[in-house]
PDB file of N, CA and C in Angstrom:
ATOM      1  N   UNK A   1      16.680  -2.703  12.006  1.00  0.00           N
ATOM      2  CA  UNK A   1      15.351  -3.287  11.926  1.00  0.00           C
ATOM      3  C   UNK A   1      14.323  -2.188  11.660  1.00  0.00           C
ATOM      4  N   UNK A   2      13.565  -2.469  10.748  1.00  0.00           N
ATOM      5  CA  UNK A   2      12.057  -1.650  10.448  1.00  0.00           C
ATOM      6  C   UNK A   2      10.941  -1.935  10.908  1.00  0.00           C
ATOM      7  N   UNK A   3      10.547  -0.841  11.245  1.00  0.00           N
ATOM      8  CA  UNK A   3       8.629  -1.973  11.646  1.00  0.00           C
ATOM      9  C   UNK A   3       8.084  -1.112  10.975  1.00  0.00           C
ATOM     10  N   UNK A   4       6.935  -1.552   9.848  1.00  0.00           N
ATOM     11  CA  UNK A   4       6.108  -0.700   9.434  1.00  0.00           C
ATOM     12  C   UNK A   4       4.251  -1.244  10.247  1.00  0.00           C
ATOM     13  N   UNK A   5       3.720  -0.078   9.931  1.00  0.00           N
ATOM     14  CA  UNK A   5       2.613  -0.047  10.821  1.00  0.00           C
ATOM     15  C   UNK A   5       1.209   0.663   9.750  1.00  0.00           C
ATOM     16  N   UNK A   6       0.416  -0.830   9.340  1.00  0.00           N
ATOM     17  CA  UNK A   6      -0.340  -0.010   8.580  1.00  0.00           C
ATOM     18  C   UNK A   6      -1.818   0.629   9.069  1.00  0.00           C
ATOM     19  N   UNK A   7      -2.675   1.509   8.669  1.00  0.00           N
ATOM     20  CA  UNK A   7      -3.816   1.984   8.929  1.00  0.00           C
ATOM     21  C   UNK A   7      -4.851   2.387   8.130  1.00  0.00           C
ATOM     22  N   UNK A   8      -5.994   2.371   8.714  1.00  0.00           N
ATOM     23  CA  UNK A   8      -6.647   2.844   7.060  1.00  0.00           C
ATOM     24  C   UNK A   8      -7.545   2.617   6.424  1.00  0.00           C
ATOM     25  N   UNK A   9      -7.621   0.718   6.377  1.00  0.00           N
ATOM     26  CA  UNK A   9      -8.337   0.068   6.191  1.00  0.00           C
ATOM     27  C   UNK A   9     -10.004  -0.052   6.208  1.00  0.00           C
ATOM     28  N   UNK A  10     -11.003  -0.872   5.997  1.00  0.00           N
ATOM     29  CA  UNK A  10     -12.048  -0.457   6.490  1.00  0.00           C
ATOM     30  C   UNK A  10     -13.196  -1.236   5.368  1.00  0.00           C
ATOM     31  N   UNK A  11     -15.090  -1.330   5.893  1.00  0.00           N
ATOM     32  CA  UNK A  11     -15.568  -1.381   4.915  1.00  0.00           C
ATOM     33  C   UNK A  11     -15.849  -0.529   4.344  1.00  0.00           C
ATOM     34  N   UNK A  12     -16.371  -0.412   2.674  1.00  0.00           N
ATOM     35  CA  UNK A  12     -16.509   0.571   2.106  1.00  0.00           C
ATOM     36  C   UNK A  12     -17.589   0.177   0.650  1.00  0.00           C
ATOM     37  N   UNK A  13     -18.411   0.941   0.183  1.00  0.00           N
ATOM     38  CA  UNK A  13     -19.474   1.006  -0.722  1.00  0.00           C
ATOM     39  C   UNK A  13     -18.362   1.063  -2.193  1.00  0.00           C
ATOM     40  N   UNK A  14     -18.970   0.501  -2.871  1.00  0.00           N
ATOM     41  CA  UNK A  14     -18.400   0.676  -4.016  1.00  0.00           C
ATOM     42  C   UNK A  14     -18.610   1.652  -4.566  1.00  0.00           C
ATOM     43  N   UNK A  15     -17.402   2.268  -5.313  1.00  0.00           N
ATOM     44  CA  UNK A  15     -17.445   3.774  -5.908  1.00  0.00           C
ATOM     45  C   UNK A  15     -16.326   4.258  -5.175  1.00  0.00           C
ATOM     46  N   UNK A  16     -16.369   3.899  -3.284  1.00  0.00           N
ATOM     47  CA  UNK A  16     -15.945   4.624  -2.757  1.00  0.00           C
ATOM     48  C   UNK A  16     -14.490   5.235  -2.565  1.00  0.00           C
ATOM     49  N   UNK A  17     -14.395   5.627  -1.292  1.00  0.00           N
ATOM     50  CA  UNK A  17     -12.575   5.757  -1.578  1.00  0.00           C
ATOM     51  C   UNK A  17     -12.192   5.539   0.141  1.00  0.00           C
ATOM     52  N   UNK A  18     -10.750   4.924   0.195  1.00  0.00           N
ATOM     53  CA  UNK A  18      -9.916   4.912   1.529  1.00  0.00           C
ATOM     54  C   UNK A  18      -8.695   5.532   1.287  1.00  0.00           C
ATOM     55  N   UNK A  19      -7.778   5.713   2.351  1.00  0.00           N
ATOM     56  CA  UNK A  19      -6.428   6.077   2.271  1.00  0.00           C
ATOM     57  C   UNK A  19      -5.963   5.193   3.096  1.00  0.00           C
ATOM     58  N   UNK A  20      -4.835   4.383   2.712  1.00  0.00           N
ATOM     59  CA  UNK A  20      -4.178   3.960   3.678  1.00  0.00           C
ATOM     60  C   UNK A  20      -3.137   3.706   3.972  1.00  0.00           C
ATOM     61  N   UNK A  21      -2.448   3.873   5.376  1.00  0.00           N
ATOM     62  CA  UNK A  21      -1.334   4.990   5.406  1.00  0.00           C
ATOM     63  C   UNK A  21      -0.070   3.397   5.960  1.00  0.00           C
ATOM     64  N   UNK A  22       1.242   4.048   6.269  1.00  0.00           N
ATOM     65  CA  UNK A  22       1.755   2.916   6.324  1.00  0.00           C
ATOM     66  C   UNK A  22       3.285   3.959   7.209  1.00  0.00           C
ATOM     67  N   UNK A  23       3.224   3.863   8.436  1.00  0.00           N
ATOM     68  CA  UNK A  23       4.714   4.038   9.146  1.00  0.00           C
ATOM     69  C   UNK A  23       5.515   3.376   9.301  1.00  0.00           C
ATOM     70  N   UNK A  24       6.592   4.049   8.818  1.00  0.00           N
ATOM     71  CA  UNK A  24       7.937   2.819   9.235  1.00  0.00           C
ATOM     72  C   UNK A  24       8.594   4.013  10.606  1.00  0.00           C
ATOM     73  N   UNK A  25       9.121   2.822  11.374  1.00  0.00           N
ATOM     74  CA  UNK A  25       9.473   2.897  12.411  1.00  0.00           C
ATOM     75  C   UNK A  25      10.865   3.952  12.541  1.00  0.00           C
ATOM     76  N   UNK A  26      11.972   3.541  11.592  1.00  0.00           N
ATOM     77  CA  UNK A  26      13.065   3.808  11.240  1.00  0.00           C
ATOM     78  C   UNK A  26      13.037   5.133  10.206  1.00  0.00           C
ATOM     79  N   UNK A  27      14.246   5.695   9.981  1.00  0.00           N
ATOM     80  CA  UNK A  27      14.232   6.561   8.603  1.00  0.00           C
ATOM     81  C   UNK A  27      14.377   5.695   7.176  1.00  0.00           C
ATOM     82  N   UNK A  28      13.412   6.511   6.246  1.00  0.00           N
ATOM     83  CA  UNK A  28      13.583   5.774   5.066  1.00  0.00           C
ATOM     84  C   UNK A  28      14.826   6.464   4.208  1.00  0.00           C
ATOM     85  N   UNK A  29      15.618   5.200   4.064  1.00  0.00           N
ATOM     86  CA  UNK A  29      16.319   6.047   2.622  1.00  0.00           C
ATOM     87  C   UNK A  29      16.003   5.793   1.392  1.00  0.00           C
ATOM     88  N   UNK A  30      16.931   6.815   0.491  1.00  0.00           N
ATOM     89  CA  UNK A  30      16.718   6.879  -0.890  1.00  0.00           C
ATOM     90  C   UNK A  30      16.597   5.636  -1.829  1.00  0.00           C
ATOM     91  N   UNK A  31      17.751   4.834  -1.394  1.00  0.00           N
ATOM     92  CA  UNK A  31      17.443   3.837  -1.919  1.00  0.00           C
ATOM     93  C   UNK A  31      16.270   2.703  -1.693  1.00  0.00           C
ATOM     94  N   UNK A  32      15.484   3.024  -0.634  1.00  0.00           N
ATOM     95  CA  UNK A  32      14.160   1.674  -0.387  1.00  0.00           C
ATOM     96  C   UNK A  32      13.344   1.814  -1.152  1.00  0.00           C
ATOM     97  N   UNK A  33      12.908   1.560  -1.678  1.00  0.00           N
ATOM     98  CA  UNK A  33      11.503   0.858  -2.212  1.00  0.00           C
ATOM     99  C   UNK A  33      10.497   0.743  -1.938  1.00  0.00           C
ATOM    100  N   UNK A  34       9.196   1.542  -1.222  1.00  0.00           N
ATOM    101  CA  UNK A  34       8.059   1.285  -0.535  1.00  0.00           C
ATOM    102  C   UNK A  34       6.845   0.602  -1.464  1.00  0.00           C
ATOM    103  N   UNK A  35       6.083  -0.094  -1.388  1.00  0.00           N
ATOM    104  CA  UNK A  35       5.106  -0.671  -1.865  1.00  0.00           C
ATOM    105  C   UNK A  35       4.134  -0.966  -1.044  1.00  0.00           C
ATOM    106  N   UNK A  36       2.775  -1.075  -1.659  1.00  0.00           N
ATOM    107  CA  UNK A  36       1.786  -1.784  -1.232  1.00  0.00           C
ATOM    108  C   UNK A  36       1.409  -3.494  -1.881  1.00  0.00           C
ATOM    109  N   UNK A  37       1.375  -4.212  -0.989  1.00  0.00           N
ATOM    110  CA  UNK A  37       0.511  -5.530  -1.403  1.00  0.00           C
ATOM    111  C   UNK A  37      -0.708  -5.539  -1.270  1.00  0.00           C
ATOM    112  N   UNK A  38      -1.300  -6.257  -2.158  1.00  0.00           N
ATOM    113  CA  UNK A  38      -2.554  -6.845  -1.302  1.00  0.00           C
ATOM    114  C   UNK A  38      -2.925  -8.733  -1.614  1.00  0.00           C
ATOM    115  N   UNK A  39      -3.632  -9.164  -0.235  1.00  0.00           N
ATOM    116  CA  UNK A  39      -3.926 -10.626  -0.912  1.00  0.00           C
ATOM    117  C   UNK A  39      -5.525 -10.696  -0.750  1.00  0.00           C
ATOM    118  N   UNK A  40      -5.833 -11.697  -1.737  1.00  0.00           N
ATOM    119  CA  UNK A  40      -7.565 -11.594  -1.393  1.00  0.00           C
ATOM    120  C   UNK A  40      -7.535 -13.121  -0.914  1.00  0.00           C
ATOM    121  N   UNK A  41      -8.722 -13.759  -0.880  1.00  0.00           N
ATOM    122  CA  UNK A  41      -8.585 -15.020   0.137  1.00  0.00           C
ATOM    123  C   UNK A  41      -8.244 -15.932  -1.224  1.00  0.00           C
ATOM    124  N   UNK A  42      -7.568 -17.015  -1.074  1.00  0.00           N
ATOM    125  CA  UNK A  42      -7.622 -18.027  -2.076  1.00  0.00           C
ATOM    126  C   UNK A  42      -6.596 -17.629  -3.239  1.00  0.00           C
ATOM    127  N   UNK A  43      -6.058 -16.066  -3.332  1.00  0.00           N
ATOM    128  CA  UNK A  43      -5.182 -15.847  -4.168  1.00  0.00           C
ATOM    129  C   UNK A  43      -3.365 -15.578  -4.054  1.00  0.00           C
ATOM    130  N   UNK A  44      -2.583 -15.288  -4.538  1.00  0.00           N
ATOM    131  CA  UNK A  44      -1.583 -15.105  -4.801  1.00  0.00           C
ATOM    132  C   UNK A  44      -0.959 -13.188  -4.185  1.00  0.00           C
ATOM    133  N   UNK A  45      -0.437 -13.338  -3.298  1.00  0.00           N
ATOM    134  CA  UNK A  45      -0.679 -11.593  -2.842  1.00  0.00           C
ATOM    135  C   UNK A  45       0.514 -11.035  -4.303  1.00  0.00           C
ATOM    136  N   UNK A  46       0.013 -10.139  -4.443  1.00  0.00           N
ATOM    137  CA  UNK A  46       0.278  -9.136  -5.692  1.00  0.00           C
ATOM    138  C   UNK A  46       1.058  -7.878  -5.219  1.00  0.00           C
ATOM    139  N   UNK A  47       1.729  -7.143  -6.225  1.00  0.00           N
ATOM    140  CA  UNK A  47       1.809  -5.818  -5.827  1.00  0.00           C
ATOM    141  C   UNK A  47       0.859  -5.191  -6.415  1.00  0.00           C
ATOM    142  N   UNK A  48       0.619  -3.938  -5.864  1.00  0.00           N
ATOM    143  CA  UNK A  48      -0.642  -2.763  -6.265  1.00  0.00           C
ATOM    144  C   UNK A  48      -0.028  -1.892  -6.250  1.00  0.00           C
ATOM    145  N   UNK A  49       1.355  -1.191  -5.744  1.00  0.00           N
ATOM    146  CA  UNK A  49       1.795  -0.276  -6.295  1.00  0.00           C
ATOM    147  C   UNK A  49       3.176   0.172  -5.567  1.00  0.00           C
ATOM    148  N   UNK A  50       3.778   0.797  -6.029  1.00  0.00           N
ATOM    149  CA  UNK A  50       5.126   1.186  -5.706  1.00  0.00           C
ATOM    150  C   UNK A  50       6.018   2.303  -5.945  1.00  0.00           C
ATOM    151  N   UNK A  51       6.897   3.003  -5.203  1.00  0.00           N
ATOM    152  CA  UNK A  51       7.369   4.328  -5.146  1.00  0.00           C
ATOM    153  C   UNK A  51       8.504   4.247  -4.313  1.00  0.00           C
ATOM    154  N   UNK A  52       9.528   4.649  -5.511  1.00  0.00           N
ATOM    155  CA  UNK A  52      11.260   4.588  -5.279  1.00  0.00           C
ATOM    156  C   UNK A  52      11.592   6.120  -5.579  1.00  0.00           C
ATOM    157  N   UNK A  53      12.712   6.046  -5.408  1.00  0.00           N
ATOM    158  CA  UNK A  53      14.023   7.425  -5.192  1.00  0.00           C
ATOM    159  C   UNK A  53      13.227   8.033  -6.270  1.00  0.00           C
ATOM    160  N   UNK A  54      13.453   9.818  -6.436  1.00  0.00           N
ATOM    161  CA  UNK A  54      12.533  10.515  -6.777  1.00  0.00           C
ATOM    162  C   UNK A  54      11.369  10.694  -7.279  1.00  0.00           C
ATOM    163  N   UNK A  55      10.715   9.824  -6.252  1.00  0.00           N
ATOM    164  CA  UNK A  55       9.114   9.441  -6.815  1.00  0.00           C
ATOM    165  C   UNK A  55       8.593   8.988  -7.905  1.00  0.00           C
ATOM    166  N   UNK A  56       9.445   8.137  -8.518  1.00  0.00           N
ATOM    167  CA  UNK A  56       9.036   7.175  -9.303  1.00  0.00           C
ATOM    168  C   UNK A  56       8.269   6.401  -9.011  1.00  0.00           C
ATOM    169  N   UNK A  57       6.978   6.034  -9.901  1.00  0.00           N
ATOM    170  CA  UNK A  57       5.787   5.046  -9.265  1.00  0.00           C
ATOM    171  C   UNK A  57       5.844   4.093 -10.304  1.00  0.00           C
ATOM    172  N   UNK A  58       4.760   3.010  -9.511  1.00  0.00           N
ATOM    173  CA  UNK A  58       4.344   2.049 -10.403  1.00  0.00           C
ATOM    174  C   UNK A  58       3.042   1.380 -10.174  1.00  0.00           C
ATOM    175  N   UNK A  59       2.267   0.769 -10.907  1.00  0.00           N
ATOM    176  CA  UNK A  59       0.780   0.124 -10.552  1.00  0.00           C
ATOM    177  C   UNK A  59       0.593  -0.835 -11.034  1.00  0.00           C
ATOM    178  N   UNK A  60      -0.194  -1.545 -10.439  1.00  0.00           N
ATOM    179  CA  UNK A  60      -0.307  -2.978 -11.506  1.00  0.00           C
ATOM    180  C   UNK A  60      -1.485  -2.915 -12.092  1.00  0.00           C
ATOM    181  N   UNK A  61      -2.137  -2.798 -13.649  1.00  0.00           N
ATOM    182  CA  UNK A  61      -3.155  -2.353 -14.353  1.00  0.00           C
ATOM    183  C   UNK A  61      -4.536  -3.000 -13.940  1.00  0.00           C
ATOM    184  N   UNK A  62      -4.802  -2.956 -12.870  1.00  0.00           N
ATOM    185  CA  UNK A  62      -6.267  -3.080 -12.174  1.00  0.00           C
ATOM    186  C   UNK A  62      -6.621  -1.902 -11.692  1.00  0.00           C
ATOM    187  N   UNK A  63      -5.619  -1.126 -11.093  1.00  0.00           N
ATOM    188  CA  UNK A  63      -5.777   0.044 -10.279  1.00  0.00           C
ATOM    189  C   UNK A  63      -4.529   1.414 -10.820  1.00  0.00           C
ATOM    190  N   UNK A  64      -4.417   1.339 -12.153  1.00  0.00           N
ATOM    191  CA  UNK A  64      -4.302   2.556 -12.697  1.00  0.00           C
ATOM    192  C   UNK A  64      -5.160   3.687 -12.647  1.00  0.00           C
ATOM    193  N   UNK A  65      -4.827   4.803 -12.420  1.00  0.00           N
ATOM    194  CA  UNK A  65      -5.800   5.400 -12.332  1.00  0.00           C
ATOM    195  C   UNK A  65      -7.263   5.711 -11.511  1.00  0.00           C
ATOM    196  N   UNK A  66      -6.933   4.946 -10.486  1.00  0.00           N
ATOM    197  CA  UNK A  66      -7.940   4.454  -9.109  1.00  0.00           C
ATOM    198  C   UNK A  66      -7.184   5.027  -8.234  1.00  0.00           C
ATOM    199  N   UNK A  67      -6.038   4.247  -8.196  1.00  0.00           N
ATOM    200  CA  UNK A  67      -5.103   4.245  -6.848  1.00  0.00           C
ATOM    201  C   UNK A  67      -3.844   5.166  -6.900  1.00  0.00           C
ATOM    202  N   UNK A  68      -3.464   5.976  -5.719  1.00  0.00           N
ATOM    203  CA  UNK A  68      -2.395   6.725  -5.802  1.00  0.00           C
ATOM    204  C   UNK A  68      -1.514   6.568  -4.819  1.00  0.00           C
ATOM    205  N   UNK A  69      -0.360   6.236  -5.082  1.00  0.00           N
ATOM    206  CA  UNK A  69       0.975   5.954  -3.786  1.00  0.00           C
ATOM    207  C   UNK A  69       1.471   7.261  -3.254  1.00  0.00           C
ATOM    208  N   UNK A  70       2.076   7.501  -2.401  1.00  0.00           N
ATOM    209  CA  UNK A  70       3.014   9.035  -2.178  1.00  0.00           C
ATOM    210  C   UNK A  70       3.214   8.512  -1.220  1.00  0.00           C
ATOM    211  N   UNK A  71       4.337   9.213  -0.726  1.00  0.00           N
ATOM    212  CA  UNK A  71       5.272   9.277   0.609  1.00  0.00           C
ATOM    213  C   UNK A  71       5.537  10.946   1.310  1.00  0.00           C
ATOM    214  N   UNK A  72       5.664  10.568   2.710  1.00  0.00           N
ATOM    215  CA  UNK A  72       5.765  11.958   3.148  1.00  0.00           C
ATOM    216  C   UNK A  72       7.547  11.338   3.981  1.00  0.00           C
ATOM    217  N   UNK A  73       8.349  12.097   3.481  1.00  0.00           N
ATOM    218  CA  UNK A  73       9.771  11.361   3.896  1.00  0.00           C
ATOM    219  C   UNK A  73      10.220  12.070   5.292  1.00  0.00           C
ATOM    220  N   UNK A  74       9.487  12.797   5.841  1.00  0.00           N
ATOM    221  CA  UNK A  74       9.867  13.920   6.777  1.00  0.00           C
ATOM    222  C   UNK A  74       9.150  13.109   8.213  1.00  0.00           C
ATOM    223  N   UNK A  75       7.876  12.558   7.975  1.00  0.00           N
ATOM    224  CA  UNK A  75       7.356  11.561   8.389  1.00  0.00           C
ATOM    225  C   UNK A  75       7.313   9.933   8.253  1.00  0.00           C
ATOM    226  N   UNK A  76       8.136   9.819   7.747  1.00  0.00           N
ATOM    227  CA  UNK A  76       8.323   8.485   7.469  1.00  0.00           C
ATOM    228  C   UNK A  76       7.200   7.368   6.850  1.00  0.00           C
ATOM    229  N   UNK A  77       6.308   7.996   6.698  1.00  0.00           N
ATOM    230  CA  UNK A  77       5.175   7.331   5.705  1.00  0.00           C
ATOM    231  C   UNK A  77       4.924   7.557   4.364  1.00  0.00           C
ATOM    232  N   UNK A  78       4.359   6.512   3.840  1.00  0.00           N
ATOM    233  CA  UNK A  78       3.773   5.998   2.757  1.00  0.00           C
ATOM    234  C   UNK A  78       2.109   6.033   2.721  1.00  0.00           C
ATOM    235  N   UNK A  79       1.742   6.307   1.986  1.00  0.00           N
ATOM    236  CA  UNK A  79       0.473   6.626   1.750  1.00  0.00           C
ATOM    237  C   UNK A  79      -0.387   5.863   0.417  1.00  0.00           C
ATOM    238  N   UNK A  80      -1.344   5.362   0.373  1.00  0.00           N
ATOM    239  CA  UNK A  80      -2.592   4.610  -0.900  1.00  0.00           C
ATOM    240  C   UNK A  80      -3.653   5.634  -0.996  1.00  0.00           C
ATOM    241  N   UNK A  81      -3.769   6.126  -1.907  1.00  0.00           N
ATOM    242  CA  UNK A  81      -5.218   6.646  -2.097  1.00  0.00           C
ATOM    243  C   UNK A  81      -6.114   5.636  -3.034  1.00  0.00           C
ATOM    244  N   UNK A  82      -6.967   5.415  -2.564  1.00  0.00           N
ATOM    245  CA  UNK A  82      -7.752   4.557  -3.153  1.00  0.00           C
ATOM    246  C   UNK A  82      -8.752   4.918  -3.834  1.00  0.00           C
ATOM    247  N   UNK A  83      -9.534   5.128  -4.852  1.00  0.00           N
ATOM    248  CA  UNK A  83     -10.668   5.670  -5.116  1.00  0.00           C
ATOM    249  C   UNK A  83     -11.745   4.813  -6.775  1.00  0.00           C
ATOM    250  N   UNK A  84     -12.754   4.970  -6.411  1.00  0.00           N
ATOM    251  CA  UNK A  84     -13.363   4.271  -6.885  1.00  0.00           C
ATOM    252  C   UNK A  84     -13.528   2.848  -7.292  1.00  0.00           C
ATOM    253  N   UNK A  85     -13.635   2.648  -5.911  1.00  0.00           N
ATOM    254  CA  UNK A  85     -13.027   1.310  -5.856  1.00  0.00           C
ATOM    255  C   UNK A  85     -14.241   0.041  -5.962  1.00  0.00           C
ATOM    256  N   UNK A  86     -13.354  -1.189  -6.090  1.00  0.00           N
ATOM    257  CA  UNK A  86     -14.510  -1.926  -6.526  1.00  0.00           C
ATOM    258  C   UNK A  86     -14.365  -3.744  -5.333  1.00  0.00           C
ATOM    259  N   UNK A  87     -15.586  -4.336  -5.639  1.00  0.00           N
ATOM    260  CA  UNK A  87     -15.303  -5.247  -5.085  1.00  0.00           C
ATOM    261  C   UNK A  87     -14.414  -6.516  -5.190  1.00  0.00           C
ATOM    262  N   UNK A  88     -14.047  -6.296  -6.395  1.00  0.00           N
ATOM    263  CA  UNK A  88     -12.396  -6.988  -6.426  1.00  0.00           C
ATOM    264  C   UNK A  88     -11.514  -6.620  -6.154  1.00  0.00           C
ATOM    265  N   UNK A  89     -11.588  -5.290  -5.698  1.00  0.00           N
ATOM    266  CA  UNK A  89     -10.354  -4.629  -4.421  1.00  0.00           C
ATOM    267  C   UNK A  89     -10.630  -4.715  -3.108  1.00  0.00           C
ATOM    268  N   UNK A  90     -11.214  -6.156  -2.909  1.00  0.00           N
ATOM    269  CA  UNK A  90     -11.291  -6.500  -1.507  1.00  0.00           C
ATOM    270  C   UNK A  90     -10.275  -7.396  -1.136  1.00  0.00           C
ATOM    271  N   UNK A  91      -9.239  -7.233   0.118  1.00  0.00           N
ATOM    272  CA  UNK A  91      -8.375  -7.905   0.063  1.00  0.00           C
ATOM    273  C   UNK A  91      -7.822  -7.314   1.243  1.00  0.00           C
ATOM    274  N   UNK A  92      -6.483  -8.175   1.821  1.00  0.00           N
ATOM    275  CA  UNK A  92      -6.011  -7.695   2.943  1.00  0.00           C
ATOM    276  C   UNK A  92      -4.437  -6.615   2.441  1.00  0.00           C
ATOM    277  N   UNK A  93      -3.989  -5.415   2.731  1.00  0.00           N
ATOM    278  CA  UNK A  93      -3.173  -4.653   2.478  1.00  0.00           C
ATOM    279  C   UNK A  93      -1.958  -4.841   3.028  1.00  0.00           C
ATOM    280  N   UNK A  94      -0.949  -4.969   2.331  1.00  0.00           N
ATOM    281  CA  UNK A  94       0.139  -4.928   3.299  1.00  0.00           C
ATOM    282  C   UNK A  94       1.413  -3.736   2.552  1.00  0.00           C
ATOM    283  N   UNK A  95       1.947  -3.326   3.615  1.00  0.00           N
ATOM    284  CA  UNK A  95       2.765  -2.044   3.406  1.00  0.00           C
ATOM    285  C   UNK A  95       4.291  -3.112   3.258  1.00  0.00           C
ATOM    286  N   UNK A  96       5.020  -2.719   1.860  1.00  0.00           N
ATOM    287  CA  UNK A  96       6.604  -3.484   2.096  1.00  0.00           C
ATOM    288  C   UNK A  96       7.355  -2.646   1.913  1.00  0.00           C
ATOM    289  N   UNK A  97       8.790  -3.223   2.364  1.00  0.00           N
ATOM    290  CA  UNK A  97      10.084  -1.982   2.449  1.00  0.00           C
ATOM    291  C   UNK A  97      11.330  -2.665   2.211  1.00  0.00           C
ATOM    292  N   UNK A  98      11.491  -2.291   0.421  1.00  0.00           N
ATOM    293  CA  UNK A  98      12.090  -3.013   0.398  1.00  0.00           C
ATOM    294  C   UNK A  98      13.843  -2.418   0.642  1.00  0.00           C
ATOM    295  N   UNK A  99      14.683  -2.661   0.515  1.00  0.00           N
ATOM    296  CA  UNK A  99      16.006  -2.455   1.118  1.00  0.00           C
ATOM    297  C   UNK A  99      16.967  -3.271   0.637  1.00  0.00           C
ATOM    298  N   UNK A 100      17.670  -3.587  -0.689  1.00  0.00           N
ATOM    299  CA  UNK A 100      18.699  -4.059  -0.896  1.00  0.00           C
ATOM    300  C   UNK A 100      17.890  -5.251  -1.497  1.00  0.00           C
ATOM    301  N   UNK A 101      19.112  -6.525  -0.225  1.00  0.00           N
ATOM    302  CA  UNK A 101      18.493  -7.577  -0.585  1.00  0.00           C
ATOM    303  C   UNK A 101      16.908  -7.945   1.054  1.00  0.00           C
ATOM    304  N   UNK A 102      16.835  -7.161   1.865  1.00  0.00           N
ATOM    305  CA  UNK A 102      16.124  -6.940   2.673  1.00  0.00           C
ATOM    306  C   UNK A 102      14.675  -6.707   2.426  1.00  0.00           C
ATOM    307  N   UNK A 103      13.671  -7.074   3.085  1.00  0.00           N
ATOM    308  CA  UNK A 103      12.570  -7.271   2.978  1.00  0.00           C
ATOM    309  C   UNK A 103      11.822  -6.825   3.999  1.00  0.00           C
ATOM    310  N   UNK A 104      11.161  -5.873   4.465  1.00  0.00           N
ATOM    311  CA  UNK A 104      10.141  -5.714   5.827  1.00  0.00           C
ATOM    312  C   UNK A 104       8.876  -5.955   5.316  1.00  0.00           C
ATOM    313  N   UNK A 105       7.858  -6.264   5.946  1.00  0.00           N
ATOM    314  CA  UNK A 105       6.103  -6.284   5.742  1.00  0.00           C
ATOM    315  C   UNK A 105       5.722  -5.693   6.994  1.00  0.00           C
ATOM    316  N   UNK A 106       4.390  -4.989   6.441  1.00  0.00           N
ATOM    317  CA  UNK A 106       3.900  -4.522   7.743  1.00  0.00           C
ATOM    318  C   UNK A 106       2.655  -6.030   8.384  1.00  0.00           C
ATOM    319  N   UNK A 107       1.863  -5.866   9.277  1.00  0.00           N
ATOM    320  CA  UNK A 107       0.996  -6.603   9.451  1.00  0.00           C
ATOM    321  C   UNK A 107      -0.353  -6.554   8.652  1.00  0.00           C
ATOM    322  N   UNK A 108      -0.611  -6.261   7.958  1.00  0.00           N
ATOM    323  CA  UNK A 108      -1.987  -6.085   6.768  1.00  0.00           C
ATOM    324  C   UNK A 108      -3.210  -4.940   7.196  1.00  0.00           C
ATOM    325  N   UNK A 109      -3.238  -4.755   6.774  1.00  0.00           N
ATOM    326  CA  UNK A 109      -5.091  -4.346   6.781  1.00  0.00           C
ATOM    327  C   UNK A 109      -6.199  -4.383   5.674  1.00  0.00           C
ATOM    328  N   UNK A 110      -7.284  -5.209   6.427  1.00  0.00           N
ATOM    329  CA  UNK A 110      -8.420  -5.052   5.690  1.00  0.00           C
ATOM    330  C   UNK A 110      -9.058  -4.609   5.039  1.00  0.00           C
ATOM    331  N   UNK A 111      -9.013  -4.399   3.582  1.00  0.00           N
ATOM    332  CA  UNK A 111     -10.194  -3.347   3.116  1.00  0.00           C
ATOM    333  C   UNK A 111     -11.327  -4.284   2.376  1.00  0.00           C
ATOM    334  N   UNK A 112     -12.370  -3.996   2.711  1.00  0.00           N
ATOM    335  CA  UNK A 112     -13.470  -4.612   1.651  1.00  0.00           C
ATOM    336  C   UNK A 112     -14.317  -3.807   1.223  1.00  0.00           C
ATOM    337  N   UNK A 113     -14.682  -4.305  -0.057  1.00  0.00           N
ATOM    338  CA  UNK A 113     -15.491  -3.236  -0.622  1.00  0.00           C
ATOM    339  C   UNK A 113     -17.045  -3.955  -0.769  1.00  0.00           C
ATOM    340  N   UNK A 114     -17.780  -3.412  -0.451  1.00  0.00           N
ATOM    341  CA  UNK A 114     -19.079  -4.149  -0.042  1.00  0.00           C
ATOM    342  C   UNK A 114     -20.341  -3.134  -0.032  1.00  0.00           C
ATOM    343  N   UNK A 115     -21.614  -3.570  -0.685  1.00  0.00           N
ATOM    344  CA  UNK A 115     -22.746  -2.711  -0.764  1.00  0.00           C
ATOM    345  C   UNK A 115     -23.253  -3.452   0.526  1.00  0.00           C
TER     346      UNK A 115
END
């Protein structure tokens, strides 16, 4: 069993930037899959980005170039850099892990972006 544990979250001015971080409980291996979700109210939760076995990434083209994934594997986290962000990157965050045919979510966090 995994528990991931996210943090980070927060309001924030547009332009601005968050990080937000994401522990899993367990060791990660090579083969998982870490990602971020996010859902906004009324929509479909999405991926926003993702990072497999030798740091291979991925983004979904809203937040190219905004947003940055990394992992610290020694610590068992996953990491979002967020930056210049806007108010359609308001939404709730969730950290996933993925594992085979296995699935973990963390519990979400809030970010809104708001003047």
């Amino acid at each position: 069993q995994v528990q991931l544990v996210e943090s980070g979250g927060g309001l924030v001015q547009p332009g601005g930037s968050l990080r937000l971080s994401c522990a899993a409980s367990g060791r990660i291996f090579s083969i998982d899959v870490m990602g971020w979700y996010r859902q906004a109210p009324g929509k479909q939760r999405e991926l926003v980005a993702a990072i497999r076995s030798g740091s291979m990434t991925t983004y979904t083209d809203s937040v190219k170039g905004r947003f940055t994934i990394s992992k610290d594997n020694a610590k068992n986290t996953v990491y979002l850099q967020m930056s210049s962000l806007k108010p359609e990157d308001t939404a709730v965050y969730y950290c996933n892990l993925g594992r085979g045919r296995l699935d973990y979510w963390g519990q979400g966090t809030q970010v809104t972006v708001s003047s």
